[in-house]
C-alpha atoms as a PDB file:
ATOM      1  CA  UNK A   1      -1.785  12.424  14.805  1.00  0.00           C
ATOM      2  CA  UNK A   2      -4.681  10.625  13.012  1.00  0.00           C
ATOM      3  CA  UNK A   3      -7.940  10.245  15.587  1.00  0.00           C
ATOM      4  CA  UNK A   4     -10.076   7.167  15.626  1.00  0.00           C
ATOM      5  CA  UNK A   5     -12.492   9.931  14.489  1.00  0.00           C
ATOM      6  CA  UNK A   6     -10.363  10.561  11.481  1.00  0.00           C
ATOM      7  CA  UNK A   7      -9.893   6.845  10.878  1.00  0.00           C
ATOM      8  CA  UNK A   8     -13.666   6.454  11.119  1.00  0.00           C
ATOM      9  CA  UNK A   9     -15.081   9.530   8.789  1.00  0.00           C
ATOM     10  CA  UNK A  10     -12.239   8.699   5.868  1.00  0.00           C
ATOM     11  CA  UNK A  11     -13.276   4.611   5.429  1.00  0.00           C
ATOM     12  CA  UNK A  12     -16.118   4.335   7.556  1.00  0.00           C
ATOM     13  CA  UNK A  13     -16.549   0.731   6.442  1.00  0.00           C
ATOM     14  CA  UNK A  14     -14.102  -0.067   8.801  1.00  0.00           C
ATOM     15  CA  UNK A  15     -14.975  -2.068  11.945  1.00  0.00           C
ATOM     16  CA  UNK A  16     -14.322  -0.462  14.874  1.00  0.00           C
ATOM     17  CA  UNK A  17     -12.290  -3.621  16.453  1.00  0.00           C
ATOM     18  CA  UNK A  18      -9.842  -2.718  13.279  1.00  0.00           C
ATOM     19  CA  UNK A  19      -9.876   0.554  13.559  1.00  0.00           C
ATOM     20  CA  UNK A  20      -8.258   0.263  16.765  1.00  0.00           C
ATOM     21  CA  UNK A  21      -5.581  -2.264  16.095  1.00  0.00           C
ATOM     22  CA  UNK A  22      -4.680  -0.424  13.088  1.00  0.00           C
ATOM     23  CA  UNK A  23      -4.371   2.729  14.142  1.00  0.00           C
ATOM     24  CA  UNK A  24      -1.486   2.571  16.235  1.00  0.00           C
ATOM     25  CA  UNK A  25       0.723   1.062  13.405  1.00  0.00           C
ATOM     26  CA  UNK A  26      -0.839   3.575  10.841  1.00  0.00           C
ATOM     27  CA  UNK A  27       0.250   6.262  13.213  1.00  0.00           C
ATOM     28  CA  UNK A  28       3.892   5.356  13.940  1.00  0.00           C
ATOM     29  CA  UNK A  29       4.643   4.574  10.288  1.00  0.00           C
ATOM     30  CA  UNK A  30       3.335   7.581   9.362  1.00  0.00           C
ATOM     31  CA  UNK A  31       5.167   9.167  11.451  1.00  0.00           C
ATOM     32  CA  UNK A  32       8.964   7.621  10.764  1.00  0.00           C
ATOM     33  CA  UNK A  33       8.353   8.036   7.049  1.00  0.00           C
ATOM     34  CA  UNK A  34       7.485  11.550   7.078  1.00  0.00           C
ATOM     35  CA  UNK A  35       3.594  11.674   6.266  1.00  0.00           C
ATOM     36  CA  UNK A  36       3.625  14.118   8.929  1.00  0.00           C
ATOM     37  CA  UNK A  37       1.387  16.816   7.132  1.00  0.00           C
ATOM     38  CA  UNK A  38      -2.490  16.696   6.839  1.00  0.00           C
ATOM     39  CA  UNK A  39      -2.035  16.722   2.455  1.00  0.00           C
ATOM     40  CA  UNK A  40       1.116  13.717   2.309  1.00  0.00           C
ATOM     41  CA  UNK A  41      -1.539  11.824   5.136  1.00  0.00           C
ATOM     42  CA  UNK A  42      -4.917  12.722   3.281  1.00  0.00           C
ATOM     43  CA  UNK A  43      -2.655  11.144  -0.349  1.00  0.00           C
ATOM     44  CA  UNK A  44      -1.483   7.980   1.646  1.00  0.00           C
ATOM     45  CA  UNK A  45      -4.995   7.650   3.710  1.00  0.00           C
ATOM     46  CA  UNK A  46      -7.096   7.799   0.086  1.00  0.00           C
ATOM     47  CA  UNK A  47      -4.782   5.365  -1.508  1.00  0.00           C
ATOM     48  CA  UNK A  48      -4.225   2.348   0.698  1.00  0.00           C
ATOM     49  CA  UNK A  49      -8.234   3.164   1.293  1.00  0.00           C
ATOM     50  CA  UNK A  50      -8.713   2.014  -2.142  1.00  0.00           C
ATOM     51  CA  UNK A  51      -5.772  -0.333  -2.688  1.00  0.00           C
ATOM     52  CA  UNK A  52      -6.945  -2.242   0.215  1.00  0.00           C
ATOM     53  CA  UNK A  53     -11.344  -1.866   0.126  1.00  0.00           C
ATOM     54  CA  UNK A  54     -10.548   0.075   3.333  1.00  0.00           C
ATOM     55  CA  UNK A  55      -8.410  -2.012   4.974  1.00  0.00           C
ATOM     56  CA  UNK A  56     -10.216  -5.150   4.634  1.00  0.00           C
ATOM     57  CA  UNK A  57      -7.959  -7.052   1.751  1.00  0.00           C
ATOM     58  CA  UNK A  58      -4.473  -7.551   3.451  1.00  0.00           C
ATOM     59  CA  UNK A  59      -3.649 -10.336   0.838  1.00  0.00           C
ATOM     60  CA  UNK A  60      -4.373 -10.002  -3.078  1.00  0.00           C
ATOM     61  CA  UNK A  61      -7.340 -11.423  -3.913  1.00  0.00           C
ATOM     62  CA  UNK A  62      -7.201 -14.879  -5.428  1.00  0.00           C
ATOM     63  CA  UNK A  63      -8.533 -16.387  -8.495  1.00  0.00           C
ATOM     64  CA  UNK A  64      -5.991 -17.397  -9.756  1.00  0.00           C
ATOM     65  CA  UNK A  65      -6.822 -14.840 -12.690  1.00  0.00           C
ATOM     66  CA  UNK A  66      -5.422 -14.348 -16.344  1.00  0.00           C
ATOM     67  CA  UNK A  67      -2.969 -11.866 -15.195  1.00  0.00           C
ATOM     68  CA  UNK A  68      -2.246 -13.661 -11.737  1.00  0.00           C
ATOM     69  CA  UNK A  69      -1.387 -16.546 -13.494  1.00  0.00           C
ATOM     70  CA  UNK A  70       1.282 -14.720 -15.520  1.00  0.00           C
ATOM     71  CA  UNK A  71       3.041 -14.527 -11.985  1.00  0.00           C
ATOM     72  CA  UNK A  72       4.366 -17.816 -12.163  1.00  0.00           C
ATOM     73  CA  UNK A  73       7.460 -18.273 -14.231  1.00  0.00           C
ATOM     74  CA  UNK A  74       9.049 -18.311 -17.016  1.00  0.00           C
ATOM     75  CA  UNK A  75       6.532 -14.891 -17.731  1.00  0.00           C
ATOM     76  CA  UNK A  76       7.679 -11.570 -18.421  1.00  0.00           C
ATOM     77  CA  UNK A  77       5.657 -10.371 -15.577  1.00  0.00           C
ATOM     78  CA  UNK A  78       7.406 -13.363 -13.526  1.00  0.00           C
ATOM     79  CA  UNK A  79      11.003 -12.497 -14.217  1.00  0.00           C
ATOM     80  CA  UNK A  80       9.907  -8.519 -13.526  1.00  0.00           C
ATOM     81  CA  UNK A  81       8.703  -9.869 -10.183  1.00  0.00           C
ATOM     82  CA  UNK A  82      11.492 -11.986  -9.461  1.00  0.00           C
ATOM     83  CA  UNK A  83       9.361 -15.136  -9.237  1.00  0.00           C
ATOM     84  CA  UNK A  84      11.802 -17.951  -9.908  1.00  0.00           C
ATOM     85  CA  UNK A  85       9.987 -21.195  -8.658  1.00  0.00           C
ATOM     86  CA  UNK A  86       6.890 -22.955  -9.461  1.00  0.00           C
ATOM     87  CA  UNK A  87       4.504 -21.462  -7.157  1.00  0.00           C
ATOM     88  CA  UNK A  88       6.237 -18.100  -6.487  1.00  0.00           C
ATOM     89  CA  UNK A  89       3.419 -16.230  -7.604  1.00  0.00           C
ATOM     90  CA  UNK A  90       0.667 -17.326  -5.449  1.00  0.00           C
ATOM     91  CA  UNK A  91       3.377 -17.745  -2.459  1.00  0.00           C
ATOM     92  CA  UNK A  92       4.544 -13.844  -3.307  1.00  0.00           C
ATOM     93  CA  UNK A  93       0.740 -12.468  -4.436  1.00  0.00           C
ATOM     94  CA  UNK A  94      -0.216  -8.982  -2.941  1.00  0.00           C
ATOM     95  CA  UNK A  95       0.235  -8.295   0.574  1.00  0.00           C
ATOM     96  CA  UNK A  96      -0.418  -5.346   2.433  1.00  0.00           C
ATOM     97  CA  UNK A  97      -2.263  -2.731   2.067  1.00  0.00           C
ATOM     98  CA  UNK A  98      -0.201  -1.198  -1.072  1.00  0.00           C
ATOM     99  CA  UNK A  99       0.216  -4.738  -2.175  1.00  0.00           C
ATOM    100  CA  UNK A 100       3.871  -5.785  -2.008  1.00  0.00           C
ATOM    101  CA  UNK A 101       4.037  -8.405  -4.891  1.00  0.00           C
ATOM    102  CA  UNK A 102       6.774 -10.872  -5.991  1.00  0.00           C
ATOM    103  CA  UNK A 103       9.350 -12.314  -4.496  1.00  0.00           C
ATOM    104  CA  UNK A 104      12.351  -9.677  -5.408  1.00  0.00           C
ATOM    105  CA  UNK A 105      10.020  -7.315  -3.487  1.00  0.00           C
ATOM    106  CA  UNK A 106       9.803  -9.562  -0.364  1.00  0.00           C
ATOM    107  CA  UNK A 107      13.388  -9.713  -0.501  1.00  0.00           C
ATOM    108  CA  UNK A 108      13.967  -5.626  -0.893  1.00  0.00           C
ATOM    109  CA  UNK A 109      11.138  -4.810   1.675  1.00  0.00           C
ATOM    110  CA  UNK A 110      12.381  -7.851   3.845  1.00  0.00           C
ATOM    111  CA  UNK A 111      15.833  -6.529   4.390  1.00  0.00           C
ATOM    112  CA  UNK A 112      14.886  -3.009   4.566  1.00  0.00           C
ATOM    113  CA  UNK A 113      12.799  -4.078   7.416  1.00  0.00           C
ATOM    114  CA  UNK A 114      15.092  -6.379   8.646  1.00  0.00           C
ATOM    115  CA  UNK A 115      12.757  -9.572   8.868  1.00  0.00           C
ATOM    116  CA  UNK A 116      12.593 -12.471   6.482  1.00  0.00           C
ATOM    117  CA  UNK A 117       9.418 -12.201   4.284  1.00  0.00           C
ATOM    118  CA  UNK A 118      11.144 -14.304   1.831  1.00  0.00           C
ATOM    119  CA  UNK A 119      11.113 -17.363   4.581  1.00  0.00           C
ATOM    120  CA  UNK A 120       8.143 -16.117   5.924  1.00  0.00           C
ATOM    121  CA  UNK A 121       5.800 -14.008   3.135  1.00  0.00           C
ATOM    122  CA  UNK A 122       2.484 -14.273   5.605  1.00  0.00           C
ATOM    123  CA  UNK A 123       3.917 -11.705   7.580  1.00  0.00           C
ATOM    124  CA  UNK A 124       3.559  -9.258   5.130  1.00  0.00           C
ATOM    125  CA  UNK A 125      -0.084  -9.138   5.478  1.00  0.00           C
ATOM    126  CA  UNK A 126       0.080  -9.099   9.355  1.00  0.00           C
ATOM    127  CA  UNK A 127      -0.264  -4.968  10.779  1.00  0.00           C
ATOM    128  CA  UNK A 128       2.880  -4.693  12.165  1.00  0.00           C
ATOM    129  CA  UNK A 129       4.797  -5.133   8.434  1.00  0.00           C
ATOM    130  CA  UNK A 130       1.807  -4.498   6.205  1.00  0.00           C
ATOM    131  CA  UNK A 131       1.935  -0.809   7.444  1.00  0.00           C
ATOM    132  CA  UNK A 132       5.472  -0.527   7.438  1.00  0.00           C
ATOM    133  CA  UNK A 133       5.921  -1.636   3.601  1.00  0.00           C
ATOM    134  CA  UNK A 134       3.475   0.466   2.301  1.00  0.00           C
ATOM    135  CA  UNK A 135       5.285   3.116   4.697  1.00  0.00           C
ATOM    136  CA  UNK A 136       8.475   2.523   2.925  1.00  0.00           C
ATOM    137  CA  UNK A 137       6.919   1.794  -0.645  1.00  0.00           C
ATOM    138  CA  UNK A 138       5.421   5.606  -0.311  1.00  0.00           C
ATOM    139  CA  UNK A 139       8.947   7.337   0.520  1.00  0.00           C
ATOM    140  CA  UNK A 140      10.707   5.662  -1.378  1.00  0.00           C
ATOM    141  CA  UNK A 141       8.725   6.077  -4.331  1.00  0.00           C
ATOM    142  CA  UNK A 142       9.110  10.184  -3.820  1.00  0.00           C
ATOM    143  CA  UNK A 143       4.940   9.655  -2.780  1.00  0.00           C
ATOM    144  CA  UNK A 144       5.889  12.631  -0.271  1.00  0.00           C
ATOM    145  CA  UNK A 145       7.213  15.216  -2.405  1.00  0.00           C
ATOM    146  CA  UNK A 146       4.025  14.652  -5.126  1.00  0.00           C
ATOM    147  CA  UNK A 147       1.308  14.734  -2.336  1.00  0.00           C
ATOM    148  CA  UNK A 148       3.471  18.299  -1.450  1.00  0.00           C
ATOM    149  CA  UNK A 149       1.863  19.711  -4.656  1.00  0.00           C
ATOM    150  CA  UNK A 150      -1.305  17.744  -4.781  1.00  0.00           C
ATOM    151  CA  UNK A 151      -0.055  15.534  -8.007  1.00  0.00           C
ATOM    152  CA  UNK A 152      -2.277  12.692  -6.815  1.00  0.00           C
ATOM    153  CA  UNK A 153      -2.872  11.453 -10.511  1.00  0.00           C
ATOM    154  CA  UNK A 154       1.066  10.640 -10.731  1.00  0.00           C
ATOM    155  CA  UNK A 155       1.085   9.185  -7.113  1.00  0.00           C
ATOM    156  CA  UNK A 156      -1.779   6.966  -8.259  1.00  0.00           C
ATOM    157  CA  UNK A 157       0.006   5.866 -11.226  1.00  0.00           C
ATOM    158  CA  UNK A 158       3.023   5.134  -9.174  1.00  0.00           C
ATOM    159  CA  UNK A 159       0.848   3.036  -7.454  1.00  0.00           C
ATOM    160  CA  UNK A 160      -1.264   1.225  -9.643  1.00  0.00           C
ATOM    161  CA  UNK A 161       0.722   1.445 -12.915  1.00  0.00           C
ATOM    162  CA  UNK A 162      -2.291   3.625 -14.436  1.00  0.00           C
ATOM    163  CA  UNK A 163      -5.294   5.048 -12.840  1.00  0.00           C
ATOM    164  CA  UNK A 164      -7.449   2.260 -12.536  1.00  0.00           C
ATOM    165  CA  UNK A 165     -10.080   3.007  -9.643  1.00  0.00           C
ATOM    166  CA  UNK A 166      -8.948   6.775  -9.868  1.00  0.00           C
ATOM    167  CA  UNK A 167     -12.260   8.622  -9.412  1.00  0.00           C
ATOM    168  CA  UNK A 168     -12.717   6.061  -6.124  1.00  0.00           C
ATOM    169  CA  UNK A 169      -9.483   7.091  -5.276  1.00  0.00           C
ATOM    170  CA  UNK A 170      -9.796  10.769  -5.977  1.00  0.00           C
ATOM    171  CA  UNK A 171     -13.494  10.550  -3.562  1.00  0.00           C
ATOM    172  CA  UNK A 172     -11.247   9.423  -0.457  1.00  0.00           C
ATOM    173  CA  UNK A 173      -8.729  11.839  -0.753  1.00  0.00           C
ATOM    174  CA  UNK A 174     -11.296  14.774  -0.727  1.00  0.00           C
ATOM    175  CA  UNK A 175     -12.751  13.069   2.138  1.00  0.00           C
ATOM    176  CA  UNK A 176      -9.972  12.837   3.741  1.00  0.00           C
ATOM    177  CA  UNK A 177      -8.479  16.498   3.246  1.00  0.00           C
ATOM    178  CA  UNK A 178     -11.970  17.913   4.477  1.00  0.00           C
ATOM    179  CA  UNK A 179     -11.079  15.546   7.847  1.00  0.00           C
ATOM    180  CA  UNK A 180      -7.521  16.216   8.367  1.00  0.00           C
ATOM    181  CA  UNK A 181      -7.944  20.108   7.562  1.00  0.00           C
ATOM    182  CA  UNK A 182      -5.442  20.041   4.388  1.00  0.00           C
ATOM    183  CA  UNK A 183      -7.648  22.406   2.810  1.00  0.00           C
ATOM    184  CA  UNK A 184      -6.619  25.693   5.094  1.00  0.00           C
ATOM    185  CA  UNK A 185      -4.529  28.012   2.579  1.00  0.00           C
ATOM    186  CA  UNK A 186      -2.006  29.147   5.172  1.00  0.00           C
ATOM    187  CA  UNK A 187      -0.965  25.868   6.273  1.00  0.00           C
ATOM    188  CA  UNK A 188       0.958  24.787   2.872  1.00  0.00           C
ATOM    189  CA  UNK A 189       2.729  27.299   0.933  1.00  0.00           C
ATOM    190  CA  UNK A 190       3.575  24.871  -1.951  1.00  0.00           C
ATOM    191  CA  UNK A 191       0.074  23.809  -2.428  1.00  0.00           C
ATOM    192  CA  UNK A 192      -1.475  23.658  -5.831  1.00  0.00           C
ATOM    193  CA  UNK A 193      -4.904  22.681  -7.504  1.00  0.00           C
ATOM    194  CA  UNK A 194      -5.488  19.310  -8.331  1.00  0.00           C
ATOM    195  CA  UNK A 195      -4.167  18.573 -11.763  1.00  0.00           C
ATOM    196  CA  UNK A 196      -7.202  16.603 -13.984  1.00  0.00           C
ATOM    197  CA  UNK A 197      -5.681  13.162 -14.948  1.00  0.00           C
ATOM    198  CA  UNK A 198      -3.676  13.160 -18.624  1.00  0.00           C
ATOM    199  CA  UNK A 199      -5.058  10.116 -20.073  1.00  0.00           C
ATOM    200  CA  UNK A 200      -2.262  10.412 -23.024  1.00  0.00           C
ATOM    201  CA  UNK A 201       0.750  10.353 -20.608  1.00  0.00           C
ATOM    202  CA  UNK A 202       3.275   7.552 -20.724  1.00  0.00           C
ATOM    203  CA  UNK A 203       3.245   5.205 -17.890  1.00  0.00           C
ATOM    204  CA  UNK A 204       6.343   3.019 -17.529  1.00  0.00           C
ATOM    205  CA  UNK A 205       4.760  -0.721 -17.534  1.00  0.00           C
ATOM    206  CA  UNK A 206       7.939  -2.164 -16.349  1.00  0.00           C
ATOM    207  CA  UNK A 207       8.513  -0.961 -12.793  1.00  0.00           C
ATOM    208  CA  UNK A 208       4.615  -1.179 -11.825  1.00  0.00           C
ATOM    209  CA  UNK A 209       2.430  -4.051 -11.771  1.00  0.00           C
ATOM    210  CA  UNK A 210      -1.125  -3.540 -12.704  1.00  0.00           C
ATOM    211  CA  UNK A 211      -3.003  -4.950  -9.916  1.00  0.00           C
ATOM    212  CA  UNK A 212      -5.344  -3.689  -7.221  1.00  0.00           C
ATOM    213  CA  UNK A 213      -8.692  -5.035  -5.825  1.00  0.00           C
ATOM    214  CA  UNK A 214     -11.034  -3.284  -8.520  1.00  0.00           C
ATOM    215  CA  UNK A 215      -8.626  -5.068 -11.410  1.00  0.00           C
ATOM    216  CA  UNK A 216      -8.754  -8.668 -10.193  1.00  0.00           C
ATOM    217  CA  UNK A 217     -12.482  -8.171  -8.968  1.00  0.00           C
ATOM    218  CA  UNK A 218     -13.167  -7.669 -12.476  1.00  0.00           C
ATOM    219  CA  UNK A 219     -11.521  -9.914 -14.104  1.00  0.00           C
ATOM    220  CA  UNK A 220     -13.533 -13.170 -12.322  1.00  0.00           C
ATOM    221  CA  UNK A 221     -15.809 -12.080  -9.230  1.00  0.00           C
ATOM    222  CA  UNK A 222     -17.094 -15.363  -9.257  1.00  0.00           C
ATOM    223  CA  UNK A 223     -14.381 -17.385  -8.662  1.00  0.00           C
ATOM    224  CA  UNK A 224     -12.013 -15.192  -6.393  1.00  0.00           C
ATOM    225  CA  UNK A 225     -11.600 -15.504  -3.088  1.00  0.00           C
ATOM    226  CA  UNK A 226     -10.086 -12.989  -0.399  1.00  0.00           C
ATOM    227  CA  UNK A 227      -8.237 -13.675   3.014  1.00  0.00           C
ATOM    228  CA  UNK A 228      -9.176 -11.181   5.687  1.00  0.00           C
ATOM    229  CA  UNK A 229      -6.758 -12.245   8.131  1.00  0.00           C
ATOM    230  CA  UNK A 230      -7.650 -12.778  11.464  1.00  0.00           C
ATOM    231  CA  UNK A 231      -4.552 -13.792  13.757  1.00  0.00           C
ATOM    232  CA  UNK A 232      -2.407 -10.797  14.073  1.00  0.00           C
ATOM    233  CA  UNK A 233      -0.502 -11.760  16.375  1.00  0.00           C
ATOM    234  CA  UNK A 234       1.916 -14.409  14.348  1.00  0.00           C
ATOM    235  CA  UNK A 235       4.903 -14.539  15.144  1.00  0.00           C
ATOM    236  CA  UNK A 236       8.373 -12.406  14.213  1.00  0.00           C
ATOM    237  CA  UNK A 237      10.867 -13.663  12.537  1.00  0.00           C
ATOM    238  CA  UNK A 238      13.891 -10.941  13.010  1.00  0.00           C
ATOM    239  CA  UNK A 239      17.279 -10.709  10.938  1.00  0.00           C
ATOM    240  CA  UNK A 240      20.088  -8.757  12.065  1.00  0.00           C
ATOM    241  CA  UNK A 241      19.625  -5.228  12.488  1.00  0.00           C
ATOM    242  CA  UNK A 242      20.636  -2.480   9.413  1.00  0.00           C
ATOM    243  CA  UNK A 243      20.467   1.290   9.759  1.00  0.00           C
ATOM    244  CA  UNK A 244      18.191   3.329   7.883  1.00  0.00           C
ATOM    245  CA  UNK A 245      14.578   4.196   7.973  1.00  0.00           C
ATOM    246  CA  UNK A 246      13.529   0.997   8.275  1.00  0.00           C
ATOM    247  CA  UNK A 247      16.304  -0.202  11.171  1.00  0.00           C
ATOM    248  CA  UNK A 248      14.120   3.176  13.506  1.00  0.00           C
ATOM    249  CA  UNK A 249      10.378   0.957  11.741  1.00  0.00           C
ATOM    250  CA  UNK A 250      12.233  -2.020  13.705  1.00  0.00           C
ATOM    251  CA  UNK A 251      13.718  -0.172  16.747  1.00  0.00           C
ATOM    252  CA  UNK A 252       9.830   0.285  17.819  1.00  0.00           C
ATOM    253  CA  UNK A 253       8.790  -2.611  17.309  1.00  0.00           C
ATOM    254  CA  UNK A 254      10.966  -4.722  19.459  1.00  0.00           C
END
């Protein structure tokens, strides 16, 4: 189980206060979607570390941008998305801390869940779902099985769509094995050395969405702004109950 110790040494930018309302929810998702070992936690740790400037962007940052304003329809990037109304894509931006974007997304993540983000997108960016998507985004994305072998290049391009941020990324998740002990050769039998990033490889543009703090920051620092929400205590909005992982996510919950 991670330590507020842990927590502290692998993004030590983040305030203590945080620390501990995060943690709990960081714990228990980690634990129903099977990031149970210290090299599938040190993968998921170093990513939403980055994704999410260590916890401290909940919601996509906000220009709107060149490429943010491609969310609204009729875009490509709009129908990929699922973003059918005028103002779908600042309604659906990035939320959590593997940003869930669009609103086909909200809808898949919503039901999975069992709540409404659709009706009610803010709660994606409130602890309680933020955690659980990015929980759910990571298994069912295979995230597990690659952090197995150490393939953290193709988990980051699951991720991000390419390896934007990559070496930032790359610095956490060293971090973060020293802290969690992944590094003991006894502990993982299918362990294997970090693969060195293939520039040339194909990335499939139309399943990922490139997005991520470090690509709007640098598209217009000057005129973005973030939301660092702090009410986390908004209220649920439940829909009836389905099975799955994400019916035991809800089962705690309640």
């Amino acid at each position: 189980m991670l330590t507020d110790s842990d927590l502290q040494q692998i993004m030590p930018r983040l305030p203590q206060a945080k620390r501990q309302l995060y943690l709990p929810f960081i714990n228990r998702v980690m634990e129903i979607y099977e990031i149970d070992t210290p090299l599938r936690a040190s993968a998921f740790l170093a990513q939403i570390a980055h994704e999410s400037g260590e916890l401290k962007f909940m919601e996509e940052i906000w220009g709107p941008t060149a490429q943010q304003k491609k969310y609204e329809p009729p875009s490509d990037v709009a129908r990929r998305l699922g973003n059918t109304q005028r103002g779908d894509g600042f309604r659906y931006r990035g939320r959590g801390p593997i940003q869930v974007t669009g609103r086909a997304n909200y809808k898949k993540y919503g039901d999975l869940l069992g709540v409404d983000l659709v009706g009610n997108p803010d709660l994606a960016a409130t602890p309680q779902y933020a955690f659980s998507t990015a929980g759910l985004f990571w298994k069912l994305n295979g995230l597990n099985e690659l952090a197995d072998v150490q393939d953290f290049v193709a988990i980051t391009k699951r991720i991000n769509g390419g390896l934007n941020g990559l070496a930032e990324r790359q610095r956490y998740y060293e971090i973060a094995k020293n802290v969690l002990g992944a590094e003991e050769p006894d502990d993982f039998a299918f362990s294997t050395p970090l693969a060195p990033p293939d520039e040339s490889a194909a990335v499939d543009d139309s399943s990922v969405l490139h997005r991520g703090q470090e690509f709007i920051e640098t598209d217009s620092p000057a005129s973005t702004t973030f939301t660092d929400p702090q009410d986390e205590t908004n209220p649920i909005v439940k829909k009836k109950s389905s099975r799955g992982l994400g019916g035991l996510l809800r089962n705690w919950f309640r």
